[in-house]
C-alpha atoms as a PDB file:
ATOM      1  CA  UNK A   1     -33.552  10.295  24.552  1.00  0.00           C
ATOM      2  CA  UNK A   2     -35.183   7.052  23.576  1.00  0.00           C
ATOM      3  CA  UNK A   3     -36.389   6.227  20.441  1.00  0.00           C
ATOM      4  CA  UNK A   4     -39.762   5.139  21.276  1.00  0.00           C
ATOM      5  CA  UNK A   5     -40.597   4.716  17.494  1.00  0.00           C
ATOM      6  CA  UNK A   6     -41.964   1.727  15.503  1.00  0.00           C
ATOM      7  CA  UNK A   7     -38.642  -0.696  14.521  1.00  0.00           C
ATOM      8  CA  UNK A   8     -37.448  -0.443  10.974  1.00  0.00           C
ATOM      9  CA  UNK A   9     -38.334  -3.842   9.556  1.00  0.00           C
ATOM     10  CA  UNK A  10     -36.195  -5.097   6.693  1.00  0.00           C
ATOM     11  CA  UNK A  11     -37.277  -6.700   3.099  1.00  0.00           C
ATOM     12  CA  UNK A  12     -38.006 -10.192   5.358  1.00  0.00           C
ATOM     13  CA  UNK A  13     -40.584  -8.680   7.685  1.00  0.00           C
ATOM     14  CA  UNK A  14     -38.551  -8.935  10.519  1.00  0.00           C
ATOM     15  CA  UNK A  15     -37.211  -6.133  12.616  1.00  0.00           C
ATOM     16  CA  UNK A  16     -33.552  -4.794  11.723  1.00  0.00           C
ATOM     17  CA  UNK A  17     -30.830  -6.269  14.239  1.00  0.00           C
ATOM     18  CA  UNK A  18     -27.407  -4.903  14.252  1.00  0.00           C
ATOM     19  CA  UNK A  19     -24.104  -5.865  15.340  1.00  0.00           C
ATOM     20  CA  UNK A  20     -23.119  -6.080  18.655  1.00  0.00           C
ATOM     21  CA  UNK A  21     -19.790  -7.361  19.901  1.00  0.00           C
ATOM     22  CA  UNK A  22     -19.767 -10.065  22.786  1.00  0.00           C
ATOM     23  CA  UNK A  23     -18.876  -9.447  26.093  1.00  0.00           C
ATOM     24  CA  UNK A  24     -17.009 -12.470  26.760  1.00  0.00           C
ATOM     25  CA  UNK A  25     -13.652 -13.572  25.865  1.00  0.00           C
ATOM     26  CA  UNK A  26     -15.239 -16.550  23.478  1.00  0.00           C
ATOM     27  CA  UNK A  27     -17.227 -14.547  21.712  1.00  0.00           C
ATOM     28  CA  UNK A  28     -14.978 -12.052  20.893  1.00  0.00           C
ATOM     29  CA  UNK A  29     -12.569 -14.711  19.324  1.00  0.00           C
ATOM     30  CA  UNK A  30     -16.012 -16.610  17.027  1.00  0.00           C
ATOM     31  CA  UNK A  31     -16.250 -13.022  15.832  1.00  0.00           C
ATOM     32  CA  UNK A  32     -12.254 -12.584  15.260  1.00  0.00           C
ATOM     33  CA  UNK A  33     -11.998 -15.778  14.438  1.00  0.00           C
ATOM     34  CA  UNK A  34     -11.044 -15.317   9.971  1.00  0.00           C
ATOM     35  CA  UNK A  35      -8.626 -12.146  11.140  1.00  0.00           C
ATOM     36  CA  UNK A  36      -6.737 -14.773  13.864  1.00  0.00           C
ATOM     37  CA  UNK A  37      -6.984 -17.637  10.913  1.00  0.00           C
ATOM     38  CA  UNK A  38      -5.069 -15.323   8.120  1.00  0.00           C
ATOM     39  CA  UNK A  39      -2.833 -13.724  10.186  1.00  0.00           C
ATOM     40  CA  UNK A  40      -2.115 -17.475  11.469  1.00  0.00           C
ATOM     41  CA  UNK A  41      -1.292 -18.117   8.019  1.00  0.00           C
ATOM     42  CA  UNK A  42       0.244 -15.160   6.556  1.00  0.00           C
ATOM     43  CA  UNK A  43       3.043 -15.437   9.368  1.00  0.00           C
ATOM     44  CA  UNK A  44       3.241 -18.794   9.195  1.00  0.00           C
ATOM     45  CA  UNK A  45       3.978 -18.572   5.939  1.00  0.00           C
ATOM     46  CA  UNK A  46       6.856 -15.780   6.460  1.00  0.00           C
ATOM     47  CA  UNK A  47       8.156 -17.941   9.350  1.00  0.00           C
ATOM     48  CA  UNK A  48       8.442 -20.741   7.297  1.00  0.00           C
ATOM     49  CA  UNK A  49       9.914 -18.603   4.399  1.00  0.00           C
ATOM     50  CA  UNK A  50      12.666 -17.245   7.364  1.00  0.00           C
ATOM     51  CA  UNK A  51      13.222 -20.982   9.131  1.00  0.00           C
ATOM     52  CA  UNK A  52      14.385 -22.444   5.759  1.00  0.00           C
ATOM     53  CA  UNK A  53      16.726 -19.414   4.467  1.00  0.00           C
ATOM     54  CA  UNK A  54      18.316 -18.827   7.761  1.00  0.00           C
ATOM     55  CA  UNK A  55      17.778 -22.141   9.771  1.00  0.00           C
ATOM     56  CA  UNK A  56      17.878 -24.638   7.460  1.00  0.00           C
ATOM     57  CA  UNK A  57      14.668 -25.984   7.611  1.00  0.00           C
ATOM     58  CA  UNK A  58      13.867 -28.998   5.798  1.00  0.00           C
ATOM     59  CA  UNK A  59      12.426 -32.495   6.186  1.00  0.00           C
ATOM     60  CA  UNK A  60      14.574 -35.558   4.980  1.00  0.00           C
ATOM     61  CA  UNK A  61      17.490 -33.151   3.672  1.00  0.00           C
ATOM     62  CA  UNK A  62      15.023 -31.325   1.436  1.00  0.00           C
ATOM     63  CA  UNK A  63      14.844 -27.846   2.103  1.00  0.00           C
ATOM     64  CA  UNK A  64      10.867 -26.776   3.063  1.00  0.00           C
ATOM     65  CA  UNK A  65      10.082 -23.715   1.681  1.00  0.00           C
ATOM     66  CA  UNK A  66      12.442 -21.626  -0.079  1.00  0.00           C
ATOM     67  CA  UNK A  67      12.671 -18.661  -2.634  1.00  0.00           C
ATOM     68  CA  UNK A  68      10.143 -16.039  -2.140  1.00  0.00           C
ATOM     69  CA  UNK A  69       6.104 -15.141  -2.784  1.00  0.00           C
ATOM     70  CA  UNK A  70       7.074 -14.789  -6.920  1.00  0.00           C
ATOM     71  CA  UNK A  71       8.774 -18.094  -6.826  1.00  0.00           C
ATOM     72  CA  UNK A  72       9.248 -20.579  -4.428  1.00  0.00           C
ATOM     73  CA  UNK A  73       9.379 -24.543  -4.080  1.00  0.00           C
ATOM     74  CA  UNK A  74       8.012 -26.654  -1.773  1.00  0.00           C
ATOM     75  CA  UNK A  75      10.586 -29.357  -0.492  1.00  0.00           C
ATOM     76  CA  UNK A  76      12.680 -29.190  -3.490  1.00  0.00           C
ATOM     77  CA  UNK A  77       9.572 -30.606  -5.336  1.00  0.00           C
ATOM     78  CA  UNK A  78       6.807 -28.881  -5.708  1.00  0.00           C
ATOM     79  CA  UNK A  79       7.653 -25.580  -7.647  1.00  0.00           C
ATOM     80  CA  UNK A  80       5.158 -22.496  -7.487  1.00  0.00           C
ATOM     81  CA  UNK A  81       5.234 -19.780  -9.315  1.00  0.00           C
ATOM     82  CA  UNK A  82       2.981 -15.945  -9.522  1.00  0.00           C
ATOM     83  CA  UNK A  83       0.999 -16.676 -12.272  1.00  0.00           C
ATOM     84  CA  UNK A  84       1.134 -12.500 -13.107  1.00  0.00           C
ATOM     85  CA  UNK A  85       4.876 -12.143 -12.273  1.00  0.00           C
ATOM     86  CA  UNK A  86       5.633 -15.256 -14.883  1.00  0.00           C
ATOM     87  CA  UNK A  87       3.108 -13.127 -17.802  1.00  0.00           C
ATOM     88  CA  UNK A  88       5.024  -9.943 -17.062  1.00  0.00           C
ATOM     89  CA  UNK A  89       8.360 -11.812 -17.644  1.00  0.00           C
ATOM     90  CA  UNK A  90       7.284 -13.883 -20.659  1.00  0.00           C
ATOM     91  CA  UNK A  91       5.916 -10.344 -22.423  1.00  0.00           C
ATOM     92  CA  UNK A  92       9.375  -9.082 -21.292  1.00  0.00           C
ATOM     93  CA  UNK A  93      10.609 -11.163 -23.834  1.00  0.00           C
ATOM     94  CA  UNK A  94      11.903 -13.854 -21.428  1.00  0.00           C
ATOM     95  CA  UNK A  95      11.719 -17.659 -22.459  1.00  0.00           C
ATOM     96  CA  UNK A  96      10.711 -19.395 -19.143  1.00  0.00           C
ATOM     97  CA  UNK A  97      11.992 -23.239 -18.222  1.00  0.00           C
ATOM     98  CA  UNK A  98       8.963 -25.678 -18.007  1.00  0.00           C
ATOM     99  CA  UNK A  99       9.258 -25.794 -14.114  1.00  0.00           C
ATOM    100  CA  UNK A 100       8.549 -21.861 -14.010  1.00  0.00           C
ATOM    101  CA  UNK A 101       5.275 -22.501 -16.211  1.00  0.00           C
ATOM    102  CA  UNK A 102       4.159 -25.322 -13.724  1.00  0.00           C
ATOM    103  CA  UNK A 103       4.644 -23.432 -10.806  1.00  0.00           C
ATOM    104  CA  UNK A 104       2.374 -21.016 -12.331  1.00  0.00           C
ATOM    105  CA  UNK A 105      -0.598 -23.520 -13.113  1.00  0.00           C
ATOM    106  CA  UNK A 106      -0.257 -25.056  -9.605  1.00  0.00           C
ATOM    107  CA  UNK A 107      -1.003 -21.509  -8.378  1.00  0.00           C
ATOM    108  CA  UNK A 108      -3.607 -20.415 -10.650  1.00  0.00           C
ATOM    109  CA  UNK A 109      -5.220 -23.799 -10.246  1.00  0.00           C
ATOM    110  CA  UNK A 110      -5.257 -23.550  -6.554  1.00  0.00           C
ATOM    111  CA  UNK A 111      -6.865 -20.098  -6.477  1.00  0.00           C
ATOM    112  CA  UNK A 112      -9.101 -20.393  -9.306  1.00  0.00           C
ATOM    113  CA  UNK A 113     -10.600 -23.404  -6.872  1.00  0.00           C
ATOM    114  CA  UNK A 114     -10.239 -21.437  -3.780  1.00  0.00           C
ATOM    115  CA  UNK A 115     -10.908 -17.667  -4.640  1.00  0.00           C
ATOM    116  CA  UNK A 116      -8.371 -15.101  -6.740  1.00  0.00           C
ATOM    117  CA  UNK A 117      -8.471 -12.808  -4.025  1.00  0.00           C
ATOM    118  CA  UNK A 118      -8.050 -15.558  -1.230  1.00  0.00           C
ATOM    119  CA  UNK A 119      -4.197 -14.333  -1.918  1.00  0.00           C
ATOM    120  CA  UNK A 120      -5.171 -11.054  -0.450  1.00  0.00           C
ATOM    121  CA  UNK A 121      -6.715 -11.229   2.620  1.00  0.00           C
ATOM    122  CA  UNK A 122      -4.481 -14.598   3.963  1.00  0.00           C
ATOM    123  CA  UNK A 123      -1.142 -14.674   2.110  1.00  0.00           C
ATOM    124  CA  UNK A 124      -0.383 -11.107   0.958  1.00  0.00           C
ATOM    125  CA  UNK A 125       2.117  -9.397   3.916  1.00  0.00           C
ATOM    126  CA  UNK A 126       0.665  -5.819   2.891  1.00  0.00           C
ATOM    127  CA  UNK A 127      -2.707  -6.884   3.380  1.00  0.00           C
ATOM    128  CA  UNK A 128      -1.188  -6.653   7.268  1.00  0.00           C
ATOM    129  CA  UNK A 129      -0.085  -3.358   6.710  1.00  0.00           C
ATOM    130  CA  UNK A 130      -3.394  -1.551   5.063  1.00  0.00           C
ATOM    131  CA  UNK A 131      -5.905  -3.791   7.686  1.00  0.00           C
ATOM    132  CA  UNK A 132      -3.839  -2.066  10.447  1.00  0.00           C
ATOM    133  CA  UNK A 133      -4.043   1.584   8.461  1.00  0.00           C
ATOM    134  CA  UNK A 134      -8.072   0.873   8.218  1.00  0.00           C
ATOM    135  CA  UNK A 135      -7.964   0.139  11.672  1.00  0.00           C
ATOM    136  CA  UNK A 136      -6.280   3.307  12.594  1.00  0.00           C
ATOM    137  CA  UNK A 137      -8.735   5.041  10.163  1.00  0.00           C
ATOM    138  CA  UNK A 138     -11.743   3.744  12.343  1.00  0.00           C
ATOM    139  CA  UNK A 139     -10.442   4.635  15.787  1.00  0.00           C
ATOM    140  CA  UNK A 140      -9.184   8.279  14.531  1.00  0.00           C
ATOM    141  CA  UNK A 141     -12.580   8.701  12.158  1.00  0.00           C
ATOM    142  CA  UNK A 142     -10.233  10.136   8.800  1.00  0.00           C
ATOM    143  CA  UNK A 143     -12.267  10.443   6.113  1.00  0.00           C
ATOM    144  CA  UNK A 144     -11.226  10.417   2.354  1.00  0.00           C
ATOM    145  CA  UNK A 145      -9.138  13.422   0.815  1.00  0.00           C
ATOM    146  CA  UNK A 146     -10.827  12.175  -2.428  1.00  0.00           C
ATOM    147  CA  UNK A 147     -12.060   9.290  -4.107  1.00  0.00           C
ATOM    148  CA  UNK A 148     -11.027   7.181  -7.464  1.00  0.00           C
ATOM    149  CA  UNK A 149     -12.714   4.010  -9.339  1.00  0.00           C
ATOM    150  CA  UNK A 150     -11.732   0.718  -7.953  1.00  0.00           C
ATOM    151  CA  UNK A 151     -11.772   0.089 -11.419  1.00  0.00           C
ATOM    152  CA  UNK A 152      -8.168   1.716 -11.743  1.00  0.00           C
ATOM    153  CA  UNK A 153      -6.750  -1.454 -10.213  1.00  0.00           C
ATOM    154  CA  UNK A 154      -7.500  -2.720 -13.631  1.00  0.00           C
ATOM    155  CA  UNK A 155      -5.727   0.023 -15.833  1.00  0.00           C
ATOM    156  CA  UNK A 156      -2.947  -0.021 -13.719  1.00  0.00           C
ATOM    157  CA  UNK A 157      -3.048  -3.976 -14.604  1.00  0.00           C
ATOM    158  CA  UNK A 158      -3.024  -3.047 -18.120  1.00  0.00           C
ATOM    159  CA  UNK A 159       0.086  -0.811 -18.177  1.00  0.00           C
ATOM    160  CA  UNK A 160       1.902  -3.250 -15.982  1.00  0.00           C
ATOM    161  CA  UNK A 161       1.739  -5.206 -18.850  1.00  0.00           C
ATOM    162  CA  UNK A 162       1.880  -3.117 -21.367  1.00  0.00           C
ATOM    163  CA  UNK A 163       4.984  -1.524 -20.056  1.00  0.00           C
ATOM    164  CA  UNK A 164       6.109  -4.785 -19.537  1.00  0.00           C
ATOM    165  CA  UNK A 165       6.688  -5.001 -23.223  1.00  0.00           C
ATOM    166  CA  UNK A 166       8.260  -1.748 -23.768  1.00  0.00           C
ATOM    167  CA  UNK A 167      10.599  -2.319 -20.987  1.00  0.00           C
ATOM    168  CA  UNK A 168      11.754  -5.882 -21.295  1.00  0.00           C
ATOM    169  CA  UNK A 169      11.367  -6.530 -17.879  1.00  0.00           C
ATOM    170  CA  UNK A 170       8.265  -7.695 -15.432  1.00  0.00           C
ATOM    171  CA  UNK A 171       7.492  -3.782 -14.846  1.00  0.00           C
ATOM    172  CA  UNK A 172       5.510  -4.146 -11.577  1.00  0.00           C
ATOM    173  CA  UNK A 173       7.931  -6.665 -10.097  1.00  0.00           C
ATOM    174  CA  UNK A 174      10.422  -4.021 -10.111  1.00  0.00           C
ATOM    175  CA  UNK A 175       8.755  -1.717  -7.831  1.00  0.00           C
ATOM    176  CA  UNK A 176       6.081  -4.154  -5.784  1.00  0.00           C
ATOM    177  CA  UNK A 177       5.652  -3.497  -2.672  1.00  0.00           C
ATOM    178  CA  UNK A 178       4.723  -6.711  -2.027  1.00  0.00           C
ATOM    179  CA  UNK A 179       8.027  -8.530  -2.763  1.00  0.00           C
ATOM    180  CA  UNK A 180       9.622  -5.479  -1.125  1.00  0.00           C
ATOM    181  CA  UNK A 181       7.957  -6.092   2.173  1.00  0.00           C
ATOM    182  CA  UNK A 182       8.597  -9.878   1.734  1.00  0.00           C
ATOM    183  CA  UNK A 183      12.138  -9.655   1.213  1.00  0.00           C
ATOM    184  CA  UNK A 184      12.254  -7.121   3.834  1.00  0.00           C
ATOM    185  CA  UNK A 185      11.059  -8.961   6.625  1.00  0.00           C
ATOM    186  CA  UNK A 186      13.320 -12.145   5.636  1.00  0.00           C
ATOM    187  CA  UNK A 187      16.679 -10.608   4.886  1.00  0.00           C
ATOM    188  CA  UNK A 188      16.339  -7.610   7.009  1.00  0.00           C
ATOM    189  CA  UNK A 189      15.083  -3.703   7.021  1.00  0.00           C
ATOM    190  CA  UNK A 190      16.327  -1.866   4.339  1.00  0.00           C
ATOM    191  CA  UNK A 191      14.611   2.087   2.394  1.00  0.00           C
ATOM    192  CA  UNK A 192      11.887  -1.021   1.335  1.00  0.00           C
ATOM    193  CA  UNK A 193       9.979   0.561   4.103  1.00  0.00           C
ATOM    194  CA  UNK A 194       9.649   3.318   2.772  1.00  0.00           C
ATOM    195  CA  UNK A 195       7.226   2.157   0.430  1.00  0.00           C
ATOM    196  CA  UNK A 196       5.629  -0.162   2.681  1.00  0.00           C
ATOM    197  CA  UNK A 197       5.242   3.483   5.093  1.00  0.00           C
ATOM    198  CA  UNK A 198       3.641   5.199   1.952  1.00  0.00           C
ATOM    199  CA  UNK A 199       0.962   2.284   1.648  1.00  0.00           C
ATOM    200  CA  UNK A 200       0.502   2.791   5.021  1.00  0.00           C
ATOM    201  CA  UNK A 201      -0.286   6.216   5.476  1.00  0.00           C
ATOM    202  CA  UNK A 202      -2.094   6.505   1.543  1.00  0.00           C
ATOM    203  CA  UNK A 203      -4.726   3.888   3.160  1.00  0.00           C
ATOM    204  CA  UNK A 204      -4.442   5.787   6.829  1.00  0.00           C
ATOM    205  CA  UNK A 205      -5.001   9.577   5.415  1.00  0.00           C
ATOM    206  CA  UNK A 206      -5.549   9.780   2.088  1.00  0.00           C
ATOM    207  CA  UNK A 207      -8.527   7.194   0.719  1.00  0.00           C
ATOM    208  CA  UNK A 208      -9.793   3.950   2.637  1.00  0.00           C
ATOM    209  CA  UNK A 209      -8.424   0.494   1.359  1.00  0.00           C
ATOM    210  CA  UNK A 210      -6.572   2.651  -1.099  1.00  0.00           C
ATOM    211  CA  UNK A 211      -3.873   0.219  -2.621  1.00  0.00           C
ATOM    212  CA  UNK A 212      -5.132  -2.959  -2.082  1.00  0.00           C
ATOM    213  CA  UNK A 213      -8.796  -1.619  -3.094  1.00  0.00           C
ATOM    214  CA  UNK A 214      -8.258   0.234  -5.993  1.00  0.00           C
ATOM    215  CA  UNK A 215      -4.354   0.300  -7.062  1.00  0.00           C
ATOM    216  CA  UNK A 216      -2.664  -3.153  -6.871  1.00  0.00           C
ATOM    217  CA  UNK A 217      -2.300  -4.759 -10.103  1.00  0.00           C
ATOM    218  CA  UNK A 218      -2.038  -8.077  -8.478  1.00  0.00           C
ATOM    219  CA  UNK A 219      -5.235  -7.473  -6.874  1.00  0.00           C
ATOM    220  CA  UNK A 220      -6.764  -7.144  -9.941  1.00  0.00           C
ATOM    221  CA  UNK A 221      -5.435 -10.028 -11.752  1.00  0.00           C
ATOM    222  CA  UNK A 222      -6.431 -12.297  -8.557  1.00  0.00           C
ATOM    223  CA  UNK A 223     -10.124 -10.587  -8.949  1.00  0.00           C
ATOM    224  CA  UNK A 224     -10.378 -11.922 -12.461  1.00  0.00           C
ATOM    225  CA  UNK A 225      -9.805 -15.655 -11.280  1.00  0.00           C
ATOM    226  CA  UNK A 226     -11.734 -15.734  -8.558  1.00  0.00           C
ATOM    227  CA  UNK A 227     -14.603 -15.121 -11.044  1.00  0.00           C
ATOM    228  CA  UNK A 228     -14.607 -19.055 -11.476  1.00  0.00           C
ATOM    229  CA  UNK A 229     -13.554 -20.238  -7.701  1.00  0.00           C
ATOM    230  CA  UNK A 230     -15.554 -22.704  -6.054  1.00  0.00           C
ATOM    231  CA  UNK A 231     -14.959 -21.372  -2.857  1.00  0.00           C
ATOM    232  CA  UNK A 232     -17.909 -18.532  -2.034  1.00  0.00           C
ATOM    233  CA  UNK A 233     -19.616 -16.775   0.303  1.00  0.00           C
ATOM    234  CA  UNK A 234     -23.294 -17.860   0.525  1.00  0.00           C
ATOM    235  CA  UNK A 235     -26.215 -15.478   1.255  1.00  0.00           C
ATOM    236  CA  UNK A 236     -29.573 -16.544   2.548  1.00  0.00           C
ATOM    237  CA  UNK A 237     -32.050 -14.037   1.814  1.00  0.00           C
ATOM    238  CA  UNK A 238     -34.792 -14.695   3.501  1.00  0.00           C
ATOM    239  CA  UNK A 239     -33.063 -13.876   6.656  1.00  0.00           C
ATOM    240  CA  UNK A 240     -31.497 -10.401   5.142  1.00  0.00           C
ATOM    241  CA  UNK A 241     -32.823  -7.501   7.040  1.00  0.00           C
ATOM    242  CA  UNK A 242     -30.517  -5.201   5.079  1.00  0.00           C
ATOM    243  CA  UNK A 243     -29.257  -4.017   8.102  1.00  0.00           C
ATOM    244  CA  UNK A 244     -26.052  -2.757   6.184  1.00  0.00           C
ATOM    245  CA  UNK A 245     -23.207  -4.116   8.670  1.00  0.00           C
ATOM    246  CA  UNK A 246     -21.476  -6.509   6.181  1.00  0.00           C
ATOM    247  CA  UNK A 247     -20.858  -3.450   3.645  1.00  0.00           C
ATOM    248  CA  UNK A 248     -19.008  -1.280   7.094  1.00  0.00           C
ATOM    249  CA  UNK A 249     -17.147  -4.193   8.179  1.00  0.00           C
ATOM    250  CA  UNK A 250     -15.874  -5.152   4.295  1.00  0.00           C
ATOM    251  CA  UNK A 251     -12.746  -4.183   2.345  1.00  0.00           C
ATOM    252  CA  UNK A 252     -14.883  -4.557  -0.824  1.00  0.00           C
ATOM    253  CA  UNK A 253     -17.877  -3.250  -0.475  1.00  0.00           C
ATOM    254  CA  UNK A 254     -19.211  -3.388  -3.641  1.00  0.00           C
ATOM    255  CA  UNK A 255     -19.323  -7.030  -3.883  1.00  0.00           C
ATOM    256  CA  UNK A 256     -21.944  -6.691  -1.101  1.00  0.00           C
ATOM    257  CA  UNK A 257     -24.643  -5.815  -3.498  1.00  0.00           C
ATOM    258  CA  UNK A 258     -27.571  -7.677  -2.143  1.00  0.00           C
ATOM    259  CA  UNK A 259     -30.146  -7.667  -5.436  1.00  0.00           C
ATOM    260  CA  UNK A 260     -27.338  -9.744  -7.138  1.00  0.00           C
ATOM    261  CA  UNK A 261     -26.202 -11.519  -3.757  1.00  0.00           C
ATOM    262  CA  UNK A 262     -29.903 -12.662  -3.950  1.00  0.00           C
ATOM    263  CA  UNK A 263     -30.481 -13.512  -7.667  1.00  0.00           C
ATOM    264  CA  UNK A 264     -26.796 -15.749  -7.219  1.00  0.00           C
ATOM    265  CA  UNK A 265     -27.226 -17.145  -4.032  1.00  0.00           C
ATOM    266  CA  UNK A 266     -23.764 -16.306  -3.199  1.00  0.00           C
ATOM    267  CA  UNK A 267     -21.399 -13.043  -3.555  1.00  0.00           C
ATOM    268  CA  UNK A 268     -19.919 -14.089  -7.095  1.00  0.00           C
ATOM    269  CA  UNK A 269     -17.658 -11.151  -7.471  1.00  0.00           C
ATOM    270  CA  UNK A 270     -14.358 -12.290  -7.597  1.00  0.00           C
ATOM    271  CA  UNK A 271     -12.969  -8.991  -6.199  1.00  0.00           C
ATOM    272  CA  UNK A 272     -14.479 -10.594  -2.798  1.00  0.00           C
ATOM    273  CA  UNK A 273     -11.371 -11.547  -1.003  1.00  0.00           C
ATOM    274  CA  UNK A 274     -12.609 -13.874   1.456  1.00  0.00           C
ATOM    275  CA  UNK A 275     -11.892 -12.797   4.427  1.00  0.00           C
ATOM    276  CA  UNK A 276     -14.803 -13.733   6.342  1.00  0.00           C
ATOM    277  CA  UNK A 277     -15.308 -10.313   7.697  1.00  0.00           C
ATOM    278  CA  UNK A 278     -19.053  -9.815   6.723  1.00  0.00           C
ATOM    279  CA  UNK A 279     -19.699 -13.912   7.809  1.00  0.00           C
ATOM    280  CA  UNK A 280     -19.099 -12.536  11.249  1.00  0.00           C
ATOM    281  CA  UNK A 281     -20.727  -9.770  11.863  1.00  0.00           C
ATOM    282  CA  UNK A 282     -24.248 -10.717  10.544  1.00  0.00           C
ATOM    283  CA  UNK A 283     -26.238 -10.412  13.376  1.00  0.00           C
ATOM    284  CA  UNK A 284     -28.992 -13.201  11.573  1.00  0.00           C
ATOM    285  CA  UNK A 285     -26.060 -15.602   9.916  1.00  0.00           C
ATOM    286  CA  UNK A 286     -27.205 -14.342   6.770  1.00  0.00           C
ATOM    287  CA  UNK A 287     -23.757 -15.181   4.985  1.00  0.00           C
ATOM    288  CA  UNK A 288     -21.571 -18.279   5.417  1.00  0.00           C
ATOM    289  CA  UNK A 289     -18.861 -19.903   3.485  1.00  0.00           C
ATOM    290  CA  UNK A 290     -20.261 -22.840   1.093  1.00  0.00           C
ATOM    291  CA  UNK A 291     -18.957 -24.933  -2.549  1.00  0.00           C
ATOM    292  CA  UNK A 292     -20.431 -23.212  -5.221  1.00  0.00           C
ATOM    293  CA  UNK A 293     -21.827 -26.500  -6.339  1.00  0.00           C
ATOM    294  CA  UNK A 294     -23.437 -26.829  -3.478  1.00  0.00           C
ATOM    295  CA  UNK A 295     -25.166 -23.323  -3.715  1.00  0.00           C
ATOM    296  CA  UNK A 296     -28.626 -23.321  -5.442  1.00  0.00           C
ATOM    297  CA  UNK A 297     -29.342 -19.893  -7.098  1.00  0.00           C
ATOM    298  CA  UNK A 298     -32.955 -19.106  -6.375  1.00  0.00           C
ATOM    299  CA  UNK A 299     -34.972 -19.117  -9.659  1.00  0.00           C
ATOM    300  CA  UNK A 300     -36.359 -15.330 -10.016  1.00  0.00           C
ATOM    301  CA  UNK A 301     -34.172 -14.146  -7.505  1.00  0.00           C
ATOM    302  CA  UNK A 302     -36.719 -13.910  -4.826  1.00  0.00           C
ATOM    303  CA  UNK A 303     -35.933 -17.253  -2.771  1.00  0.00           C
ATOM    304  CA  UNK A 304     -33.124 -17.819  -0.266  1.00  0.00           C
ATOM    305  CA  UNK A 305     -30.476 -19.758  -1.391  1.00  0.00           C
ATOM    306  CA  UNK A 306     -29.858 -23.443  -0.211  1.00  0.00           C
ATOM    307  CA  UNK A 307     -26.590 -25.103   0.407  1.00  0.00           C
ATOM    308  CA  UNK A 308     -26.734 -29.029   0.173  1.00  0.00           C
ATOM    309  CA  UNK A 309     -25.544 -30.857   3.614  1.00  0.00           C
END
């Protein structure tokens, strides 16, 4: 039957417009276009990680990329270093050389500029994992056996370190699956997949985005930089219809909360992970990576945001 009705018009007047995927090839790949950019990087990263531990990679005799996603350096130079891997160890009780505690402000420099959570959706190798468990979800229409705060992310933070203390020893180091799956895929398959197989099917059967969206610790220490990052994703209000496809398509959808979108001009929650997801489905090109500086936040809240050319 066809729904001969009146449109539904949205807070701007205009008629609601949803999503609709392109029929040709290039239109497909503008609207997969973020997904084929992080999983460009998040290999590339892992390939580079494999090419210098097992072929030798380097440029002028320096090696290009060695250790691993807690600590690495960068042509025998640069050192980098998890900024929440180096506080577990220091409350551990370990006293960490000055290179360790540089590493560590390179990295939380570069993603206090860029966005905490930038970490999650383009470097992190699980992020692989639970996108392809919500895809699954989608396709096989599970629905969550029950639900939890994504604010437990943040207590499970807190007795990371905590237990960090009374252990002597980074606490969620020892069991992340993060440096599990890392190590996994460069030195080879080992009962590490286990754990990456019980992420896998928690997200898949039991609760949607369920590690990265409400458990991982590291998740939730990226979510409190990214409260200062530059990089942010801007939203023009006057062209909002509220249509409600940016909140289905995203991993976090309660950053999508469009009263505060509007008063800010931009989604300032750092647990956004930029991933561009919600950028390309809005049918009016509502959102749209900008510079926070270059964002105006509308005075009452009411106007559309303006990013400076």
């Amino acid at each position: 039957m066809t729904d001969t009705g009146p449109p539904r018009l949205g807070p701007n007047g205009r008629p609601v417009r949803h999503f609709v995927m392109p029929g040709s090839l290039g239109g497909r790949l503008r609207v997969w276009r973020f997904i084929i950019y992080r999983r460009l990087v998040q290999v590339g990263l892992l390939v580079l990680f494999f090419g210098t531990a097992h072929w030798g990679w380097n440029v002028f005799g320096r090696p290009l990329l060695q250790g691993n996603l807690s600590a690495s350096e960068v042509l025998g130079i640069i050192p980098m270093a998890d900024p929440f891997a180096v506080l577990q160890i220091t409350l551990g009780g370990v006293v960490l050389n000055p290179e360790v505690w540089l590493g560590a402000a390179i990295v939380l420099g570069a993603y206090g500029l860029i966005g905490g959570r930038t970490w999650c959706a383009w470097v992190c190798p699980i992020n692989m994992v639970t996108d392809g468990a919500a895809w699954l979800r989608r396709r096989l229409g599970v629905s969550d056996i029950f639900h939890v705060s994504r604010n437990l992310r943040y207590s499970v933070l807190v007795l990371s370190l905590v237990l960090s203390v009374l252990m002597g020893v980074a606490a969620f180091e020892w069991i992340s699956p993060i440096a599990i799956l890392h190590r996994e895929l460069l030195y080879g398959i080992g009962m590490g997949w286990v754990a990456v197989l019980g992420i896998l099917l928690f997200d898949l059967l039991v609760l949607r985005h369920g590690w990265c969206g409400h458990l991982c610790p590291l998740g939730a220490f990226y979510a409190l930089v990214g409260r200062v990052a530059l990089v942010r994703v801007a939203f023009d209000t006057p062209t909002c219809t509220h249509c409600g496809d940016c909140a289905r398509v995203c991993p976090e959808p309660q950053v999508l909360n469009l009263r505060q979108a509007s008063e800010a001009g931009m989604i300032a929650s750092g647990e956004c992970t930029n991933c561009g997801r919600c950028i390309t489905v809005c049918p009016e090109d509502t959102l749209a990576f900008a510079l926070r500086p270059r964002i105006d936040a509308p005075a009452g809240g009411t106007n559309h945001r303006q990013v400076h050319t």
